[in-house]
Each structure stands twice: as C-alpha cells, then as structure tokens.
N, C-alpha and C. Protein backbone atom coordinates (compact mmCIF):
# COMPACT_ATOMS: atom_id res chain seq x y z
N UNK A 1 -1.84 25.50 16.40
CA UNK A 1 -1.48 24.42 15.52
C UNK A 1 -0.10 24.61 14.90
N UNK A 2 0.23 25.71 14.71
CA UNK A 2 1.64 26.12 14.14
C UNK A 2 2.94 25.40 15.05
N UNK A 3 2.63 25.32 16.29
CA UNK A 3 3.53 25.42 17.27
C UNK A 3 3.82 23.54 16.80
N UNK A 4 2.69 22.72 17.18
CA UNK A 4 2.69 21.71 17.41
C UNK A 4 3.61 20.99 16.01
N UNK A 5 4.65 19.39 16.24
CA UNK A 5 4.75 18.80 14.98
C UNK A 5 4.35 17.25 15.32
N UNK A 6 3.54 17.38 15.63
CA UNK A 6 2.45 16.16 15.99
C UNK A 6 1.37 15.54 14.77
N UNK A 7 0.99 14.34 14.69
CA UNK A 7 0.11 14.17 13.50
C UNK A 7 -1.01 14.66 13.64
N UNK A 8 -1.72 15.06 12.86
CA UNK A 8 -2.89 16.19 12.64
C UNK A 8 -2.75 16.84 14.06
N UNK A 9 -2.84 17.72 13.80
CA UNK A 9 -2.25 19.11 14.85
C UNK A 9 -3.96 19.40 14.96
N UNK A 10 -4.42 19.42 13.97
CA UNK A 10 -6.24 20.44 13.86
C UNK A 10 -6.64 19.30 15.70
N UNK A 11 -6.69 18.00 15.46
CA UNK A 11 -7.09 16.79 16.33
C UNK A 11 -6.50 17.41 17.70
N UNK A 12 -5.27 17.53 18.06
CA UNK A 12 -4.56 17.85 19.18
C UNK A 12 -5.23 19.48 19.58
N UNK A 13 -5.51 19.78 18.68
CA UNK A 13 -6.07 21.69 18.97
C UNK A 13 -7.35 21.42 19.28
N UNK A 14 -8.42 20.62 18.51
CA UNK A 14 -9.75 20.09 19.09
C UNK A 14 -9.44 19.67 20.69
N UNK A 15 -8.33 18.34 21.22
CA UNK A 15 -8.97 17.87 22.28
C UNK A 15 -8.34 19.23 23.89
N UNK A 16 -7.35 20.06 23.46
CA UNK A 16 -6.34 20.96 24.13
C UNK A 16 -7.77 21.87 24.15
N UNK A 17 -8.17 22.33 23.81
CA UNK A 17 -9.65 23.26 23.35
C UNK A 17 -10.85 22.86 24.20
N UNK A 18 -11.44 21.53 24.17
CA UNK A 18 -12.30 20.71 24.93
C UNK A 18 -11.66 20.79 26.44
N UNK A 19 -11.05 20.61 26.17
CA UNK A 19 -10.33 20.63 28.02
C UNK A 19 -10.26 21.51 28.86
N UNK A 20 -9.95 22.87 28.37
CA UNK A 20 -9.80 24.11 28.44
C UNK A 20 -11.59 24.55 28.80
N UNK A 21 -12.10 24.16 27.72
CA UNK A 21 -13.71 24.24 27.74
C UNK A 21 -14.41 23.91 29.00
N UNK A 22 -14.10 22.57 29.03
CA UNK A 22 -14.31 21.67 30.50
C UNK A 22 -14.04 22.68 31.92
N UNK A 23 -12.73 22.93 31.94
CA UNK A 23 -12.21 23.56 33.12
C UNK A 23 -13.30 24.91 33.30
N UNK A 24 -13.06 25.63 32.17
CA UNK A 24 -14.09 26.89 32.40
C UNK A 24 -15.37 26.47 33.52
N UNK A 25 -16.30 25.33 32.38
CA UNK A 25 -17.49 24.83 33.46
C UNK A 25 -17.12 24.49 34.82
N UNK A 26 -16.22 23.90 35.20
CA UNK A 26 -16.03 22.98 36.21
C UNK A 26 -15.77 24.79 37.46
N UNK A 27 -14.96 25.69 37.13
CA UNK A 27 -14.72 26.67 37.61
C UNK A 27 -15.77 27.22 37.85
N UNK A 28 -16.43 27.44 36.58
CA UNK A 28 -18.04 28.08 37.24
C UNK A 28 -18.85 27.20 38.43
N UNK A 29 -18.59 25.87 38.24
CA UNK A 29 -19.66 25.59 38.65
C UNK A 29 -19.25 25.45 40.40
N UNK A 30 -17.79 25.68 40.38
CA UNK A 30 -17.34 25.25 41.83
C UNK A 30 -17.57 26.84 42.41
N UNK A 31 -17.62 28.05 41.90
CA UNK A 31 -17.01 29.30 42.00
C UNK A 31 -17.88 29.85 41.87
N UNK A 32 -19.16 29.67 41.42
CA UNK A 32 -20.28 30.83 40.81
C UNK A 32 -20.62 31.48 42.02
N UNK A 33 -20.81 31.42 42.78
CA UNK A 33 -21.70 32.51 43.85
C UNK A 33 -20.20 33.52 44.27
N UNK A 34 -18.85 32.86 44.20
CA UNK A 34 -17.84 34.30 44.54
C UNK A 34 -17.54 35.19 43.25
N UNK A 35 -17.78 34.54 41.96
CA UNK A 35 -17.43 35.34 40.72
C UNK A 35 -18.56 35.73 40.35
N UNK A 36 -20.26 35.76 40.81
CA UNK A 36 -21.05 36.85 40.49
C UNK A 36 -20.92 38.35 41.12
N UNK A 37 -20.20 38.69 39.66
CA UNK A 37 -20.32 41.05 40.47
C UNK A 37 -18.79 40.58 41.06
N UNK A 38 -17.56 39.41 40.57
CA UNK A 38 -16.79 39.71 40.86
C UNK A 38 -15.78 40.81 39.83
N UNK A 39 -14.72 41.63 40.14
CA UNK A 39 -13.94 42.31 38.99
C UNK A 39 -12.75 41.69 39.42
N UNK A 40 -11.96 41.64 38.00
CA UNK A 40 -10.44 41.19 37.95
C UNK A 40 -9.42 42.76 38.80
N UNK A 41 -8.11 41.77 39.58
CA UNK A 41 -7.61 43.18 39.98
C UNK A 41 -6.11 42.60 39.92
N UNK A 42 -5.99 41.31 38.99
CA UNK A 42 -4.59 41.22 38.99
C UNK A 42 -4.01 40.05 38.03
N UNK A 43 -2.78 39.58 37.79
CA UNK A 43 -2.13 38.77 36.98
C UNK A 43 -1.40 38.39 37.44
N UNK A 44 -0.86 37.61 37.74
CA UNK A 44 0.67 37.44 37.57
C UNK A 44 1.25 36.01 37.48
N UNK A 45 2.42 36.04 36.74
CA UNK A 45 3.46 34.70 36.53
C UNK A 45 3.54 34.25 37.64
N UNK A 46 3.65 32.47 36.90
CA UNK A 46 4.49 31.63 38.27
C UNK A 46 5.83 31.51 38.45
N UNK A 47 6.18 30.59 37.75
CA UNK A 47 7.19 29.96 37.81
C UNK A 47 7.77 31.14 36.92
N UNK A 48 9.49 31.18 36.66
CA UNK A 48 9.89 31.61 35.80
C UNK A 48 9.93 31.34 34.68
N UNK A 49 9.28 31.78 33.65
CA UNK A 49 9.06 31.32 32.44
C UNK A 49 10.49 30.66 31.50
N UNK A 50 10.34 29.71 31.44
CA UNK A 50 11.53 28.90 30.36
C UNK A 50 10.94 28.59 29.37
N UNK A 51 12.86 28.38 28.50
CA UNK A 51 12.59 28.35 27.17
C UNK A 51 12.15 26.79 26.79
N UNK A 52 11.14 26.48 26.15
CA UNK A 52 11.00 25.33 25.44
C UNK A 52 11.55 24.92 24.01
N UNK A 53 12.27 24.23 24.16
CA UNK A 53 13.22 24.62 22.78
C UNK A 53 12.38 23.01 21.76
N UNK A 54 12.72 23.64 20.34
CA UNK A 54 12.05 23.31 19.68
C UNK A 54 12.53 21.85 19.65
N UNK A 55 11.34 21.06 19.35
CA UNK A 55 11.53 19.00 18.99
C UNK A 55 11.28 18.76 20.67
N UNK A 56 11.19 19.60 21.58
CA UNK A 56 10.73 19.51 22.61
C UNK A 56 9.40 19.08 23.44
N UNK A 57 8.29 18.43 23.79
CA UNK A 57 7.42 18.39 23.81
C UNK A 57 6.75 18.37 22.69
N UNK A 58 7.16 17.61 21.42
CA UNK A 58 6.32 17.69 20.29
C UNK A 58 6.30 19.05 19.45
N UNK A 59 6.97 20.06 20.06
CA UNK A 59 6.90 21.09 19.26
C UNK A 59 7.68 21.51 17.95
N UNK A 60 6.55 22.64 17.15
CA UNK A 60 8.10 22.74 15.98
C UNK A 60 8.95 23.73 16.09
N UNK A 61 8.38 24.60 16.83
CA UNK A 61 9.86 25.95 16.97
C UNK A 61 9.42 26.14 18.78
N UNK A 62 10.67 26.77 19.18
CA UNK A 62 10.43 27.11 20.52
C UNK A 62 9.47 28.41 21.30
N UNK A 63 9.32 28.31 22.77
CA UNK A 63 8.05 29.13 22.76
C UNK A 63 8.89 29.39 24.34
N UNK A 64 8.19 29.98 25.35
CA UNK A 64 8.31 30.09 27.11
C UNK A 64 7.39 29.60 27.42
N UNK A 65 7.48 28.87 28.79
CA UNK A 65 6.33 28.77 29.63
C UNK A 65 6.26 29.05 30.84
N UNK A 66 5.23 29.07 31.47
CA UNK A 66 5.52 29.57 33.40
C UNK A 66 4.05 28.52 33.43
N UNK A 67 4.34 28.21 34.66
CA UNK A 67 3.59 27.41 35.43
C UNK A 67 2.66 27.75 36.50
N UNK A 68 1.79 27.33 36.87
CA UNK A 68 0.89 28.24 38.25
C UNK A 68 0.95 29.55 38.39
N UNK A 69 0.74 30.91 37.25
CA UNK A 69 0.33 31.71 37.59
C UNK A 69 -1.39 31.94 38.38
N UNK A 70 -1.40 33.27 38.86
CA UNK A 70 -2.60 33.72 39.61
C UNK A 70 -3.51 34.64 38.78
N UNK A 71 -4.75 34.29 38.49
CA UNK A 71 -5.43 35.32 38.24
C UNK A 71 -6.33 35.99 39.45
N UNK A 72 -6.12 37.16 39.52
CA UNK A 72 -6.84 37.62 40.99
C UNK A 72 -8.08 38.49 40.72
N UNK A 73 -8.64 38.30 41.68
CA UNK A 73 -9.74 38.91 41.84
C UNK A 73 -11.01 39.50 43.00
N UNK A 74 -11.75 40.40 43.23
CA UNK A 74 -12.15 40.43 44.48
C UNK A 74 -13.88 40.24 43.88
N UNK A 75 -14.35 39.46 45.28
CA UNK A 75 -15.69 38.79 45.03
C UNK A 75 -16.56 40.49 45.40
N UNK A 76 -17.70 40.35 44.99
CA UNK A 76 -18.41 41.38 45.42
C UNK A 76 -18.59 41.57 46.44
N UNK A 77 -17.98 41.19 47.61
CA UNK A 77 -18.22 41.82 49.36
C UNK A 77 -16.80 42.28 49.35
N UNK A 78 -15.58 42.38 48.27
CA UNK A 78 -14.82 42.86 48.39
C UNK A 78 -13.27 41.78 48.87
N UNK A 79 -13.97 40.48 49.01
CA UNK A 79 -12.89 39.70 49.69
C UNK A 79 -11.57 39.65 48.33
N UNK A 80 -10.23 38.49 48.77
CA UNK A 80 -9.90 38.73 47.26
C UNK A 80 -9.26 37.47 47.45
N UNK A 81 -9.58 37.11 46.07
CA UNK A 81 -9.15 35.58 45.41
C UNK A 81 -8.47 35.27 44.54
N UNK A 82 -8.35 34.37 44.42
CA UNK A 82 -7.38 34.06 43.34
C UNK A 82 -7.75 32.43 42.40
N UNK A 83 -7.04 32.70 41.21
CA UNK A 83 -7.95 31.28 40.39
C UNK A 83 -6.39 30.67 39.90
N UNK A 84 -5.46 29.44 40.03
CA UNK A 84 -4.20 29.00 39.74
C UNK A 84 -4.87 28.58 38.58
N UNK A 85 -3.94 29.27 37.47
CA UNK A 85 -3.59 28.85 35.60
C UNK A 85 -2.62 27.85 35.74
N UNK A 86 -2.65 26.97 35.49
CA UNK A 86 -1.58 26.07 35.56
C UNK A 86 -0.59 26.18 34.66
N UNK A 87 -0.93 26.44 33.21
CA UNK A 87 0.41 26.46 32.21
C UNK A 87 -0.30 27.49 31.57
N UNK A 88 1.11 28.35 31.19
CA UNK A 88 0.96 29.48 30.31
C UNK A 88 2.03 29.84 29.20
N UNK A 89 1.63 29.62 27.63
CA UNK A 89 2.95 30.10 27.04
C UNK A 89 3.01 31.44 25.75
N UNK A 90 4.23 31.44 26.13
CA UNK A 90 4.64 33.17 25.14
C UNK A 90 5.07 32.65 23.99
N UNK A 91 4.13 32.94 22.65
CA UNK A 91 4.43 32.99 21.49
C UNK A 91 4.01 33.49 20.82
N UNK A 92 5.14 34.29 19.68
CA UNK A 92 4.77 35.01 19.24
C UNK A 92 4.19 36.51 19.23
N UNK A 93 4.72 36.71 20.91
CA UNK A 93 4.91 38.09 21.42
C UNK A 93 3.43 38.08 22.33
N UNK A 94 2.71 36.73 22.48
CA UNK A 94 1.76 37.12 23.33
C UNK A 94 1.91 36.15 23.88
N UNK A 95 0.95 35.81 25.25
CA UNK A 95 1.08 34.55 25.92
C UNK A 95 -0.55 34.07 26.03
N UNK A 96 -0.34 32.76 26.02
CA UNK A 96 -1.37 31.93 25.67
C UNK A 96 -1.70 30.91 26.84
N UNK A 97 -3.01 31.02 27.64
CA UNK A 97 -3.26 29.93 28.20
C UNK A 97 -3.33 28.69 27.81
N UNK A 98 -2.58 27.48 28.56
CA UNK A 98 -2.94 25.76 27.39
C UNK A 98 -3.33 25.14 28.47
N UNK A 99 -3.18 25.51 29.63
CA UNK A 99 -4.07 24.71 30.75
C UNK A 99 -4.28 25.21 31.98
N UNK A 100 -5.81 24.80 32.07
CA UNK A 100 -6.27 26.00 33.04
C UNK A 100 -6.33 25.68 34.63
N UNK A 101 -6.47 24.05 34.58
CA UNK A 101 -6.47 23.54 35.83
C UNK A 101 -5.79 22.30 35.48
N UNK A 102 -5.26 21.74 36.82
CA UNK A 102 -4.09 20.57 36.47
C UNK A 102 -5.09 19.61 35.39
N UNK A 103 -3.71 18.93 34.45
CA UNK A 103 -4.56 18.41 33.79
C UNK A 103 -3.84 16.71 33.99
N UNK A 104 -5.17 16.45 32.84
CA UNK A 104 -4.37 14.59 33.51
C UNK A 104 -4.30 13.90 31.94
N UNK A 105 -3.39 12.97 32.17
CA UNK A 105 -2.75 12.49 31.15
C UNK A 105 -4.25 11.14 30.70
N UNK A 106 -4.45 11.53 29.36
CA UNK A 106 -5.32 9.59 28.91
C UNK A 106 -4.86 8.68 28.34
C-alpha cells in the first residue's frame, strides 16, 4: 500500500491479493499431480529488471521490476519444471511477487 498513490490503496491491495489468491488455486488445480513430493531447485529473473520511476503506474516512489521470471522445480520422478511469475518487484531491498500468472485488465 505504501508504494501505491491511488484512491484507497487498502481496496487496490484487497483486489491485487484476490488475484494472486486465484492464480495459486488455478496452479494447483492445473499442476497438482506434478507438484505432489515436488522440491524447489531454482529462481531466476526475466527480463532485466527496470526502474519504475515514481507517478509512474500510479505509484508514489520508485521500485524495479522484471517480468517472466522461472520458478523451478523437479516433480517427484525427478523430471524438471518450471512455473512463469509474470511480474516481480524490488522494494525496499526485497522483491515482491504482484502477478503470478498473466493477468487481465476489468
């Protein structure tokens, strides 16, 4: 909510939150038989992370983002996969998932 200078920010963090929520299910439910007894074995950035400078996208101070990173992983027979994060941003010295699968505009 800090980031955002949007009207009620709490509202925009509720529906950014729900969505995020959504994707989780939708992942399980497409994915469950390769992510049971799967372990994580990797990370990494997409795109090169740029600066978002502030009044930018609604924001109030600036942040980075990268686009389509990979989270990897091998299923329990050992195969190895991967799950595309769609947007990821660095603030405040950590980075923050804001969308997990493409998202669509309402």
């Amino acid at each position: 909510m800090p980031l955002k200078d949007v009207k009620n920010s709490g509202k925009y963090w509720d529906q950014l939150y729900r969505v995020y929520e959504q994707d989780i299910h939708q992942l399980h439910r497409k994915r469950r038989s390769e992510l049971e007894g799967a372990t994580f074995d990797g990370f990494s950035l997409g795109s090169a992370p740029t600066f978002v400078k502030p009044g930018e996208e609604g924001n109030k101070i600036g942040y980075h983002r990268t686009f389509r990173a990979k989270l990897r992983y091998r299923t329990a027979s050992g195969e190895s996969r991967h799950i595309e994060v769609r947007v990821i941003i660095s603030w405040g010295g950590a980075w923050y998932i804001t969308h997990l699968l493409p998202f669509k505009k309402h």
